[in-house]
N, C-alpha and C. Protein backbone atom coordinates (compact mmCIF):
# COMPACT_ATOMS: atom_id res chain seq x y z
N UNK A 1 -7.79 -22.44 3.63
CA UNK A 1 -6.59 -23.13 3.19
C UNK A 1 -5.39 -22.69 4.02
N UNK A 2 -4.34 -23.50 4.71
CA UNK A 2 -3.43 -23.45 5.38
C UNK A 2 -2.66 -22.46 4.61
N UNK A 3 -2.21 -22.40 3.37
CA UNK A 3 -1.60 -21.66 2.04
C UNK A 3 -2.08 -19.96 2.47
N UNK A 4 -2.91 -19.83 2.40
CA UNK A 4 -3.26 -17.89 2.80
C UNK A 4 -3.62 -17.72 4.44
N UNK A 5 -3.60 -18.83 5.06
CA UNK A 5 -3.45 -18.39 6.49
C UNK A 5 -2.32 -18.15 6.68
N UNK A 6 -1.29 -18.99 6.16
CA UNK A 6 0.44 -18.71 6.50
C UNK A 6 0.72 -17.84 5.76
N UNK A 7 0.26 -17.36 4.96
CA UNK A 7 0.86 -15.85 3.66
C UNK A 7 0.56 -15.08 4.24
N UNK A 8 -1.25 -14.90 5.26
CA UNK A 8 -1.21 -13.40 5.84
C UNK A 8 -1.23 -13.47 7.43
N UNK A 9 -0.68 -14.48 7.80
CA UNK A 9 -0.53 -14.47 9.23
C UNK A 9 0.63 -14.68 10.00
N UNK A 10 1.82 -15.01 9.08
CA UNK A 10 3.14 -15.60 9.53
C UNK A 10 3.94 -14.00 9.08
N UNK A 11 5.10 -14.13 9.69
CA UNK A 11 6.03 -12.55 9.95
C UNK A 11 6.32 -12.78 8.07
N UNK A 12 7.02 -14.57 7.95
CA UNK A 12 7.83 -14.70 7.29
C UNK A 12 7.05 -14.49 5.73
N UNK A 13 5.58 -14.97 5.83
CA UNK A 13 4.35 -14.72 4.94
C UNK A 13 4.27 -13.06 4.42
N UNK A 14 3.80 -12.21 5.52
CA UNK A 14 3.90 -11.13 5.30
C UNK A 14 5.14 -10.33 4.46
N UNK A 15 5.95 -10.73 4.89
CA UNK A 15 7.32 -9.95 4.16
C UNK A 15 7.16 -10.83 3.26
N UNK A 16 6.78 -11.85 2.91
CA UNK A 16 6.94 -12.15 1.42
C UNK A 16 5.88 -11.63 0.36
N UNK A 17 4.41 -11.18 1.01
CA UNK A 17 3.71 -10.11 0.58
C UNK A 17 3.83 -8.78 0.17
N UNK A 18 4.68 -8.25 1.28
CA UNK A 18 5.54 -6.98 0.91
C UNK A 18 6.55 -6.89 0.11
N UNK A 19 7.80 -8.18 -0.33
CA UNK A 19 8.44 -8.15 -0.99
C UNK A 19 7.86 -7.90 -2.64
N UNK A 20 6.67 -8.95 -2.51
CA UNK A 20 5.74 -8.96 -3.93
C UNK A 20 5.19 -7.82 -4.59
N UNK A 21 4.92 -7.04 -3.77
CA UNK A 21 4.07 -5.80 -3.75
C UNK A 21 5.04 -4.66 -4.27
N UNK A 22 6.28 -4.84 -3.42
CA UNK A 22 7.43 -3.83 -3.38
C UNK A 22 7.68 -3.89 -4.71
N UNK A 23 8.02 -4.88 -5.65
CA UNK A 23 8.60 -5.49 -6.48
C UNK A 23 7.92 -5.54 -7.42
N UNK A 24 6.27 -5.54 -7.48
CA UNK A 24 5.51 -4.60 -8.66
C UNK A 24 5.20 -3.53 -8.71
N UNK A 25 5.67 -2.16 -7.70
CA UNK A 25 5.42 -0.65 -7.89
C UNK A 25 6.68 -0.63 -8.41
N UNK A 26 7.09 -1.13 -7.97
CA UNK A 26 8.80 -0.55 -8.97
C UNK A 26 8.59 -1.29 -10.51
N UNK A 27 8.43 -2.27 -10.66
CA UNK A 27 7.82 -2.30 -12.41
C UNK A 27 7.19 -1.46 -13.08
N UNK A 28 6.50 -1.32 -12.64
CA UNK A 28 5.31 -0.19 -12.41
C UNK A 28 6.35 0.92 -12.70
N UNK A 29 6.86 1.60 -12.08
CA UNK A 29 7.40 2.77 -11.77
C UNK A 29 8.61 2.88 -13.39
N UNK A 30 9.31 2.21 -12.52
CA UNK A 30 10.03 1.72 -14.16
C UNK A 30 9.76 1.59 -15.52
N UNK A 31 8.17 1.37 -15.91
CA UNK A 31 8.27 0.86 -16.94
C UNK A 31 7.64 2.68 -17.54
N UNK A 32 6.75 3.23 -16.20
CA UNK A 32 6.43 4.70 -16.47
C UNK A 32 7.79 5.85 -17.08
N UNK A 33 9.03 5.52 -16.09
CA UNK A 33 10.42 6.10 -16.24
C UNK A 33 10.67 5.94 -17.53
N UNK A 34 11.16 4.81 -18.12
CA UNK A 34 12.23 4.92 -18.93
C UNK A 34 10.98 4.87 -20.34
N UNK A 35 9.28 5.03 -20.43
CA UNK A 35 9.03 5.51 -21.35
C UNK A 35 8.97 6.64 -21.37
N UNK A 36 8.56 7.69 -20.34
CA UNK A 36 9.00 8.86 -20.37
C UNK A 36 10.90 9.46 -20.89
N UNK A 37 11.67 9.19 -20.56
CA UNK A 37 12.86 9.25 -20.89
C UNK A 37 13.40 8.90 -22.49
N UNK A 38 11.97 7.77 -22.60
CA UNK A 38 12.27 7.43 -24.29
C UNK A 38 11.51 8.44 -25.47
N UNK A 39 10.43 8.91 -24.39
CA UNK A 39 9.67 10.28 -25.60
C UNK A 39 10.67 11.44 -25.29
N UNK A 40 11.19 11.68 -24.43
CA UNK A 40 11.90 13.35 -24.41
C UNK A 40 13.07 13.60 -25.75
N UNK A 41 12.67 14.79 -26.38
CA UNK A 41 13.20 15.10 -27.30
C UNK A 41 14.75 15.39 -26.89
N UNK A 42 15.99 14.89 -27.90
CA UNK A 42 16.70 15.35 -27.37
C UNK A 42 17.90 14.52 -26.57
């Protein structure tokens, strides 16, 4: 499909892969943070 040849073969594809990616470790990361921050006693 033209659709995942241009997602992993185009500059503009790729960085929109990396943006995606970037943009669920930090959910990720975030959602680990502020439940930790919500159990600390105090």
């Amino acid at each position: 499909m033209k659709l995942w040849s241009d997602l992993f073969s185009t500059d503009y594809g790729l960085m929109s892969v990396a943006v995606l990616a970037f943009i669920l470790v930090m959910a990720v990361w975030f959602t680990a943070f502020f439940r930790r921050k919500m159990n600390e006693n105090g």
